[in-house]
PDB file of N, CA and C in Angstrom:
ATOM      1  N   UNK A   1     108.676 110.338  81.523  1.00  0.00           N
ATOM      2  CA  UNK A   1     108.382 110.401  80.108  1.00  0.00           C
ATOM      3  C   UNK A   1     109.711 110.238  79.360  1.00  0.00           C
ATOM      4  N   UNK A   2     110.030 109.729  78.399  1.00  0.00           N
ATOM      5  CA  UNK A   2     110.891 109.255  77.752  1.00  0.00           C
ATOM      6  C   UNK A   2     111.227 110.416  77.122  1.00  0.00           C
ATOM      7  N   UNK A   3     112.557 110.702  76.120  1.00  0.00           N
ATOM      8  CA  UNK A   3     112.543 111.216  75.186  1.00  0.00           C
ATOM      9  C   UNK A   3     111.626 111.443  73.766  1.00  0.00           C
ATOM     10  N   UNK A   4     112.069 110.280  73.505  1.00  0.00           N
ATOM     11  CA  UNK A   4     110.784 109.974  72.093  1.00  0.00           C
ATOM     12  C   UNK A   4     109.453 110.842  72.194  1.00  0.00           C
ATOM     13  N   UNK A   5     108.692 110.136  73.617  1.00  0.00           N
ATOM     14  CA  UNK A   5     107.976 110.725  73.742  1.00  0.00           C
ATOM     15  C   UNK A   5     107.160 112.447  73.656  1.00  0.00           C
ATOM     16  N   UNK A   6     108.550 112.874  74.992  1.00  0.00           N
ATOM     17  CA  UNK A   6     108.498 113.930  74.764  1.00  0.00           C
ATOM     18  C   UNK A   6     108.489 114.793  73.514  1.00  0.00           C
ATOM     19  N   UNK A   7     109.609 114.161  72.351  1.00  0.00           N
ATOM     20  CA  UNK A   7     109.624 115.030  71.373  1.00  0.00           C
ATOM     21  C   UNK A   7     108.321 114.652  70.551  1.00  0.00           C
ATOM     22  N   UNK A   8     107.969 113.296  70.419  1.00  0.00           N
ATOM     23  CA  UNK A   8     106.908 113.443  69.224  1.00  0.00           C
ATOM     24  C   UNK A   8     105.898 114.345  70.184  1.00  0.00           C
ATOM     25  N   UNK A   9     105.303 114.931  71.479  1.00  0.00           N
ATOM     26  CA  UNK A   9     104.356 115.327  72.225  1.00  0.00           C
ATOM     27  C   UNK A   9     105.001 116.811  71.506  1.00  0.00           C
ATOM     28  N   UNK A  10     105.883 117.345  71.368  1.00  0.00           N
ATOM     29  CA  UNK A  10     106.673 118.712  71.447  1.00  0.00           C
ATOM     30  C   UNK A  10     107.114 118.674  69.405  1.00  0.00           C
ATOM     31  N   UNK A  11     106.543 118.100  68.953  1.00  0.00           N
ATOM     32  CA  UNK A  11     107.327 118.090  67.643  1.00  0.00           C
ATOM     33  C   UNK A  11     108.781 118.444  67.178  1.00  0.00           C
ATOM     34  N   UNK A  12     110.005 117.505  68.150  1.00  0.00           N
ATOM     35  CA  UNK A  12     110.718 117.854  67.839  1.00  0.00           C
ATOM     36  C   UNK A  12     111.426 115.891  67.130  1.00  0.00           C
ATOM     37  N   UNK A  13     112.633 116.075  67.636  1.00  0.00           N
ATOM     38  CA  UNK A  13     113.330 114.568  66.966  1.00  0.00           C
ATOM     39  C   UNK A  13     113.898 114.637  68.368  1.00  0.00           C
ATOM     40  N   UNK A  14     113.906 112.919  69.021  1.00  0.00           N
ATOM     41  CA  UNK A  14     114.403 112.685  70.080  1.00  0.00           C
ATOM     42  C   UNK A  14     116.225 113.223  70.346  1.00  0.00           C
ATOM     43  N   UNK A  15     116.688 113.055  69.153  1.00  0.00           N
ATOM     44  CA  UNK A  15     118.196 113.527  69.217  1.00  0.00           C
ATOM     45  C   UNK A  15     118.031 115.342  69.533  1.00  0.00           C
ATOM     46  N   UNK A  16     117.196 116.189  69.529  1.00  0.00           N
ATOM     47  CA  UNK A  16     116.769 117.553  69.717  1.00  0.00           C
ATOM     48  C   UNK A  16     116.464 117.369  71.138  1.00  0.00           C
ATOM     49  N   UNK A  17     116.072 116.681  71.612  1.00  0.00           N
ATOM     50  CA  UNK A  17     115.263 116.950  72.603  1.00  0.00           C
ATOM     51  C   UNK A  17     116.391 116.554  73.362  1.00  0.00           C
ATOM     52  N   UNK A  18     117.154 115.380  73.199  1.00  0.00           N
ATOM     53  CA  UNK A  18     118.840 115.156  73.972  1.00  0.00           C
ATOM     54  C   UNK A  18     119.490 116.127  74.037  1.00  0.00           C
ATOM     55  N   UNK A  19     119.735 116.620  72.760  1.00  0.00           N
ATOM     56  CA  UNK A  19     120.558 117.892  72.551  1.00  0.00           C
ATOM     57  C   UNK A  19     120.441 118.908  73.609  1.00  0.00           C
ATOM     58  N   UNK A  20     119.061 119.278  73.824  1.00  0.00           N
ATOM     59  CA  UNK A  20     118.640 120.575  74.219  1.00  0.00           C
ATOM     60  C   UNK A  20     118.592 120.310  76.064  1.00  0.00           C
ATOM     61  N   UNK A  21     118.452 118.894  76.712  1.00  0.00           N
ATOM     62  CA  UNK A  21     118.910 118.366  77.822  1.00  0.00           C
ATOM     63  C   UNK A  21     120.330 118.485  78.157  1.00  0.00           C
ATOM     64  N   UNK A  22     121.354 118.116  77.107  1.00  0.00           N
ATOM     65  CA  UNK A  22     122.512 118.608  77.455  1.00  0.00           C
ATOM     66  C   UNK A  22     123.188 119.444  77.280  1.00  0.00           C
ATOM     67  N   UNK A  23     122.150 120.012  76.774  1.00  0.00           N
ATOM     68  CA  UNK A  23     123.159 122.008  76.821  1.00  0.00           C
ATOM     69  C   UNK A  23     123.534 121.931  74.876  1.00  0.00           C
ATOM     70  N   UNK A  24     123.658 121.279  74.180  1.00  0.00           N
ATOM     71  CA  UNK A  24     124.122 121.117  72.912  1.00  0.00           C
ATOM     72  C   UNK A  24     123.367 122.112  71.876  1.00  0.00           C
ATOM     73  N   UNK A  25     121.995 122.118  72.451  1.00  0.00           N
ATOM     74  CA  UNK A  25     121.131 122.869  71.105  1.00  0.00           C
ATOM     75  C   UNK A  25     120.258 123.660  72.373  1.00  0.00           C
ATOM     76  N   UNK A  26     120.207 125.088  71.571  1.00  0.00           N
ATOM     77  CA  UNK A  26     119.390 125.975  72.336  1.00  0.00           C
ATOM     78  C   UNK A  26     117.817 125.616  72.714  1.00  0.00           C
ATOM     79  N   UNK A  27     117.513 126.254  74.005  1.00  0.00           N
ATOM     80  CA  UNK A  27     115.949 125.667  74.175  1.00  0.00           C
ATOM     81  C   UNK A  27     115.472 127.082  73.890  1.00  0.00           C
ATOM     82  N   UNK A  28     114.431 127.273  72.750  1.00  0.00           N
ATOM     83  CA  UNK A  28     113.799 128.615  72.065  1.00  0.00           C
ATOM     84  C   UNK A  28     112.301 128.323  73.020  1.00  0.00           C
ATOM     85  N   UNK A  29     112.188 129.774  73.420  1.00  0.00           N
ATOM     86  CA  UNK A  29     111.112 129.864  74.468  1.00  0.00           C
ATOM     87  C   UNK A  29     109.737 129.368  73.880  1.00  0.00           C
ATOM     88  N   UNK A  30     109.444 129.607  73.060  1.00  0.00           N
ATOM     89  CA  UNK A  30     108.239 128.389  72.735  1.00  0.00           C
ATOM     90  C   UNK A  30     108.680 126.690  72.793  1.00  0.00           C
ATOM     91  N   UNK A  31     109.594 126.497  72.497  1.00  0.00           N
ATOM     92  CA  UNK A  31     110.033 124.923  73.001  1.00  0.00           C
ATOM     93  C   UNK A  31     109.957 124.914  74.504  1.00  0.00           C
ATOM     94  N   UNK A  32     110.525 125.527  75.074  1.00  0.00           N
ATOM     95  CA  UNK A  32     110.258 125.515  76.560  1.00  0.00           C
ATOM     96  C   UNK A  32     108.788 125.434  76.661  1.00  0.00           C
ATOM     97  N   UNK A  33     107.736 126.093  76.318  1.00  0.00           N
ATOM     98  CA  UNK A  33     106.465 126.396  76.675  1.00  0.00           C
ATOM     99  C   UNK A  33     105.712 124.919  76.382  1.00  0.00           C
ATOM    100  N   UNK A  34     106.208 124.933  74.881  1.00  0.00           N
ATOM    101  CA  UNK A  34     105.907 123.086  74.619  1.00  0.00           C
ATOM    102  C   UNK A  34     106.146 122.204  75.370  1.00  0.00           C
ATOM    103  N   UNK A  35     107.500 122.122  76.361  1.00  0.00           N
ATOM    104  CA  UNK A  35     107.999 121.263  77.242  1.00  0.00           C
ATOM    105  C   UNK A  35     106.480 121.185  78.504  1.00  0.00           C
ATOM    106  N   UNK A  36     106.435 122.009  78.538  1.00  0.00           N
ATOM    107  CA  UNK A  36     106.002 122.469  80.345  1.00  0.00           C
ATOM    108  C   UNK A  36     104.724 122.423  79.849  1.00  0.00           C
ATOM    109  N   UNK A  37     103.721 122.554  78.535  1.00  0.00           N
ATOM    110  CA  UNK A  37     102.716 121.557  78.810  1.00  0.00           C
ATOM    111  C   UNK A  37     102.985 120.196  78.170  1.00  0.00           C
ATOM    112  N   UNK A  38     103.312 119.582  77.772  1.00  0.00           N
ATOM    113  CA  UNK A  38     103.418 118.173  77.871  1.00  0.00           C
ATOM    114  C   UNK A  38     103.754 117.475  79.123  1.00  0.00           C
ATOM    115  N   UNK A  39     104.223 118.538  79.760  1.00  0.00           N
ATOM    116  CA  UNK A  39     104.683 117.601  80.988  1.00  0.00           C
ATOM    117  C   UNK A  39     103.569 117.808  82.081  1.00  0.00           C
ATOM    118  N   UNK A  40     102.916 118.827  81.707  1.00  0.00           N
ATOM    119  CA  UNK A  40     101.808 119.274  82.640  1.00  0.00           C
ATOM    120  C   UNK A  40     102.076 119.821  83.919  1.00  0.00           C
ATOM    121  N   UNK A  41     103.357 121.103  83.435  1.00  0.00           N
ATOM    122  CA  UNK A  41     103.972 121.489  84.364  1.00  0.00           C
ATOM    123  C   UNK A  41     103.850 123.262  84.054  1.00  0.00           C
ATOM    124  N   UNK A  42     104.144 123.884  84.963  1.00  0.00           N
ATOM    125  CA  UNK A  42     104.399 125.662  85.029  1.00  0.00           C
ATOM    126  C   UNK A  42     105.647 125.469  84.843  1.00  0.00           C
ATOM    127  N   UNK A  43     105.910 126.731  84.406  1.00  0.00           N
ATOM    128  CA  UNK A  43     107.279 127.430  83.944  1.00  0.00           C
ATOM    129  C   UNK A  43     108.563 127.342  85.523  1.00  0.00           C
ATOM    130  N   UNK A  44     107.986 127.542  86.148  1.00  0.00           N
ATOM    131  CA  UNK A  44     108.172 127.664  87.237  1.00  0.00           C
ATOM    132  C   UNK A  44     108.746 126.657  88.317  1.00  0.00           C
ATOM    133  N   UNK A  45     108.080 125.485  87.744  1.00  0.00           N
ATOM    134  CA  UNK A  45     107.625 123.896  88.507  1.00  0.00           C
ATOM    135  C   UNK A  45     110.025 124.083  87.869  1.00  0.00           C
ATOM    136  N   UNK A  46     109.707 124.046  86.584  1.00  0.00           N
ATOM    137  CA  UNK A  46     110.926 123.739  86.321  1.00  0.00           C
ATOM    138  C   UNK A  46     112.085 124.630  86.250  1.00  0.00           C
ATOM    139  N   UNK A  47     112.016 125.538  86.704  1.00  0.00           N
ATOM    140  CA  UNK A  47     112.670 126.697  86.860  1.00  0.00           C
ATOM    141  C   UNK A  47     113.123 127.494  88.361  1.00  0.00           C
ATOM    142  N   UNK A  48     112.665 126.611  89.531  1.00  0.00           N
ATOM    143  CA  UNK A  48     112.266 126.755  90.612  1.00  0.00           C
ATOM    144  C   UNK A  48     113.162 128.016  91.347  1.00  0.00           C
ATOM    145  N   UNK A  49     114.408 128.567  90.536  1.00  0.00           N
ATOM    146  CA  UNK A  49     114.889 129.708  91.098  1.00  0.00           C
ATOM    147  C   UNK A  49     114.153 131.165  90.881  1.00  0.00           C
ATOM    148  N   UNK A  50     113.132 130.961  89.790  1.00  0.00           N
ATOM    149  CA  UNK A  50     112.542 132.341  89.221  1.00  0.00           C
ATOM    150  C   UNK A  50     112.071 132.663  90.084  1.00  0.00           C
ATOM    151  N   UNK A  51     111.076 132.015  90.815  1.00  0.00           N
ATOM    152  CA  UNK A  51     110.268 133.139  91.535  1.00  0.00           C
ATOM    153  C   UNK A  51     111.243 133.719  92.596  1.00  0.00           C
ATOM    154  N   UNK A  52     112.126 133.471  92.972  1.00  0.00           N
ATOM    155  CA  UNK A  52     113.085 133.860  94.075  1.00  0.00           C
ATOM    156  C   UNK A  52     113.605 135.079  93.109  1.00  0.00           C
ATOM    157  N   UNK A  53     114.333 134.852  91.818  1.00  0.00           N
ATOM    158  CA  UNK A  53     115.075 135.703  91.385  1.00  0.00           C
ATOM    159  C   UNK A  53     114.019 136.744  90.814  1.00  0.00           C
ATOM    160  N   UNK A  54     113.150 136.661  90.511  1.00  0.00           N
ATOM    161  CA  UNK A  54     112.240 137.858  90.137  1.00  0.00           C
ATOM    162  C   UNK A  54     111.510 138.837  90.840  1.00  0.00           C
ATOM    163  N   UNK A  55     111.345 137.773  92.067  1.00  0.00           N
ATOM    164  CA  UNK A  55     110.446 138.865  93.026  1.00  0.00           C
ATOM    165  C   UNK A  55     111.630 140.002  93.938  1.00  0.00           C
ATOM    166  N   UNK A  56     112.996 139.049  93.673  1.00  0.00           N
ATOM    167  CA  UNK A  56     114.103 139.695  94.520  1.00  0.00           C
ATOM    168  C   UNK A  56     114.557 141.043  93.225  1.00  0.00           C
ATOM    169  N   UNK A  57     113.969 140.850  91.757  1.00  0.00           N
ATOM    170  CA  UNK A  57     115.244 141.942  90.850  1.00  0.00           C
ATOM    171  C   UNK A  57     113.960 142.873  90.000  1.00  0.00           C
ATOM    172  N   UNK A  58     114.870 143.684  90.295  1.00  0.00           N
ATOM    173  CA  UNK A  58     113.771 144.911  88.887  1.00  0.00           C
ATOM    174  C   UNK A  58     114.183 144.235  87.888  1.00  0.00           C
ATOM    175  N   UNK A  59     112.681 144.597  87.227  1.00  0.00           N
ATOM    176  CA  UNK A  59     112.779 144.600  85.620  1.00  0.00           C
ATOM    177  C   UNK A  59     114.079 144.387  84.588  1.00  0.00           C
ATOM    178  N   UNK A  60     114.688 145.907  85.021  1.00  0.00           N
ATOM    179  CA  UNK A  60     115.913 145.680  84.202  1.00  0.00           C
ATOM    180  C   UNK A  60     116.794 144.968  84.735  1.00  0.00           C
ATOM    181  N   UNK A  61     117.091 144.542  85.779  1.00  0.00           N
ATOM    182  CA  UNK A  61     118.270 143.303  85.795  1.00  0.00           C
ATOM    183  C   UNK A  61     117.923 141.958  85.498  1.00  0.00           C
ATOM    184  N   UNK A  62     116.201 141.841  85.090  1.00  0.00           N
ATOM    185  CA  UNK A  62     116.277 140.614  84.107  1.00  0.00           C
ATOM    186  C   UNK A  62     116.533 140.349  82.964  1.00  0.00           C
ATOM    187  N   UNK A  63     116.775 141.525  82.322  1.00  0.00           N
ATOM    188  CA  UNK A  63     117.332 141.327  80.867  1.00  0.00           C
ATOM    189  C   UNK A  63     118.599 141.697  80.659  1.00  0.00           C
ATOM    190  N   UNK A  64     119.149 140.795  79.601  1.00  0.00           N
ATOM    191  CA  UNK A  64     120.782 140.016  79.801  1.00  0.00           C
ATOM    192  C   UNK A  64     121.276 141.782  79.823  1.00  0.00           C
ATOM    193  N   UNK A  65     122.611 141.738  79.698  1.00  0.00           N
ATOM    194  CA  UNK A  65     123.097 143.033  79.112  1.00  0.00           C
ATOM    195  C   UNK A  65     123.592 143.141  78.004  1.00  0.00           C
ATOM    196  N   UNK A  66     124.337 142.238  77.408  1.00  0.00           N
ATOM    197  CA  UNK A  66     124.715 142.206  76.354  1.00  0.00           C
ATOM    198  C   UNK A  66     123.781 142.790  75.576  1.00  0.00           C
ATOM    199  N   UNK A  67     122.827 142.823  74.939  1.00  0.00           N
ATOM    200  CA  UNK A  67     121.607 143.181  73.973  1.00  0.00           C
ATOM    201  C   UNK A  67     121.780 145.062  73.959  1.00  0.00           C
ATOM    202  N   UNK A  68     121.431 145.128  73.262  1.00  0.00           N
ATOM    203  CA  UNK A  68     121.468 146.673  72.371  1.00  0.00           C
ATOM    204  C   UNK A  68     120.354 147.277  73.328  1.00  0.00           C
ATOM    205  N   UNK A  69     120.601 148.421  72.904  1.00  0.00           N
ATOM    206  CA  UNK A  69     119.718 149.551  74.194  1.00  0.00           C
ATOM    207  C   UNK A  69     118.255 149.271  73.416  1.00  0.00           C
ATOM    208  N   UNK A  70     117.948 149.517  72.881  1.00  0.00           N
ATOM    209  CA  UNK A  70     116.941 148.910  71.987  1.00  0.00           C
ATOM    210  C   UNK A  70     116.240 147.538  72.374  1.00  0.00           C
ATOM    211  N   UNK A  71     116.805 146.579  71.831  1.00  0.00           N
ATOM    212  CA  UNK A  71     116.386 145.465  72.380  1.00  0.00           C
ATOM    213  C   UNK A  71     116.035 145.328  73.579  1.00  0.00           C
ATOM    214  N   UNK A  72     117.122 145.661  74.435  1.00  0.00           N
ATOM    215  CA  UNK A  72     116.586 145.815  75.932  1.00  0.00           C
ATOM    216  C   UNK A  72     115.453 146.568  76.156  1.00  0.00           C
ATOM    217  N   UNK A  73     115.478 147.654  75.342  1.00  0.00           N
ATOM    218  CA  UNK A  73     114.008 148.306  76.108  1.00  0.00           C
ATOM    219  C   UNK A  73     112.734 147.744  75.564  1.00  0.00           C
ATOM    220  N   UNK A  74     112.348 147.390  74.398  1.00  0.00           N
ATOM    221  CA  UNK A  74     111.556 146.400  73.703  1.00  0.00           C
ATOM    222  C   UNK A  74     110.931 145.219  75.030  1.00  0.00           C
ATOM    223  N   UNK A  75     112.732 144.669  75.588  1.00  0.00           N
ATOM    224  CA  UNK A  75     111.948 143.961  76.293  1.00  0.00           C
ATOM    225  C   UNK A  75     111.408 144.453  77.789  1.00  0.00           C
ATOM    226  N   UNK A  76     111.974 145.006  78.089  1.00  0.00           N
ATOM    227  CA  UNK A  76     111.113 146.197  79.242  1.00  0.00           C
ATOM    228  C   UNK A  76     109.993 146.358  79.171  1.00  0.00           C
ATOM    229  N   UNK A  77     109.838 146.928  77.636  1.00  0.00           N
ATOM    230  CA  UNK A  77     108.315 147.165  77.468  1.00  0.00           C
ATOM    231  C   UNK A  77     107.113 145.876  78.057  1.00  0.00           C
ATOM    232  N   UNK A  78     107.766 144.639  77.331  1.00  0.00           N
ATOM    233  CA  UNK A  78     107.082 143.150  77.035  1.00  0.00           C
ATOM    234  C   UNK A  78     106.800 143.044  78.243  1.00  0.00           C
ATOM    235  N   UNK A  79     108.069 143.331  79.268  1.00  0.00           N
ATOM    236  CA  UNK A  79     107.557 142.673  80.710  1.00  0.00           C
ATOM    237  C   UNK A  79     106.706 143.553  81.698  1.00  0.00           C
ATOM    238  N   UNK A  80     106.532 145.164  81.694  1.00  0.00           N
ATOM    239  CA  UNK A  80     105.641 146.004  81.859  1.00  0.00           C
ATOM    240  C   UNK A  80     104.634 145.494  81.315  1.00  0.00           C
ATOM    241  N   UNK A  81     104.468 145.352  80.096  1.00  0.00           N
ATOM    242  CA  UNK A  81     102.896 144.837  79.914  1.00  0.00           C
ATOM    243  C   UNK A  81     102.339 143.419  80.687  1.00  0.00           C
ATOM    244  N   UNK A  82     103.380 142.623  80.216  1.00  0.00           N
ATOM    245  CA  UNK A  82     102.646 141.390  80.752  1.00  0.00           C
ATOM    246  C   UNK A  82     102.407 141.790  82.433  1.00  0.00           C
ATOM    247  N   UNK A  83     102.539 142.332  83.084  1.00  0.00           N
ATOM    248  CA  UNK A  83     102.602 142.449  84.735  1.00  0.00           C
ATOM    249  C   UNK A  83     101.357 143.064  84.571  1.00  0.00           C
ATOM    250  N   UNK A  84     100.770 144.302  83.692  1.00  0.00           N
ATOM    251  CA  UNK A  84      99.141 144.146  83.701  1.00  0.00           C
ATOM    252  C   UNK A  84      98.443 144.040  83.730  1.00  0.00           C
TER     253      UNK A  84
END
């Protein structure tokens, strides 16, 4: 699939969608989600270290450290639930 493509499929501008291929512009997790169905792919398909690194780490060593005790636990919470 081309660029172009991809972005008009993902509503972005082909120079975004370059960008975000070479590291230049952040990929925001709903853009990712956009990616992976247009491509008609799992999160996973393109990510192929997660399931290794997740099934190998608790919870909390998936979230960065940098982030405030707060934030971090927020996301603790998010990923406790989703495992529900």
């Amino acid at each position: 699939m081309s660029q172009a493509i991809l972005a008009s499929a993902i509503g972005l501008t082909r120079t975004s969608v370059s960008n975000i291929e070479v590291g230049r512009q952040k990929l925001l997790l709903h853009t990712f989600l956009a990616i992976c169905i247009a491509l008609k792919m799992k999160p996973n398909d393109l990510l192929p270290w997660l399931d290794e690194t997740y099934s190998s780490a608790s919870d909390e060593q998936l979230i960065p450290r940098n982030l405030s005790p707060t934030a971090r636990a927020s996301i603790l919470t998010m990923i406790q639930k989703a495992k529900r």
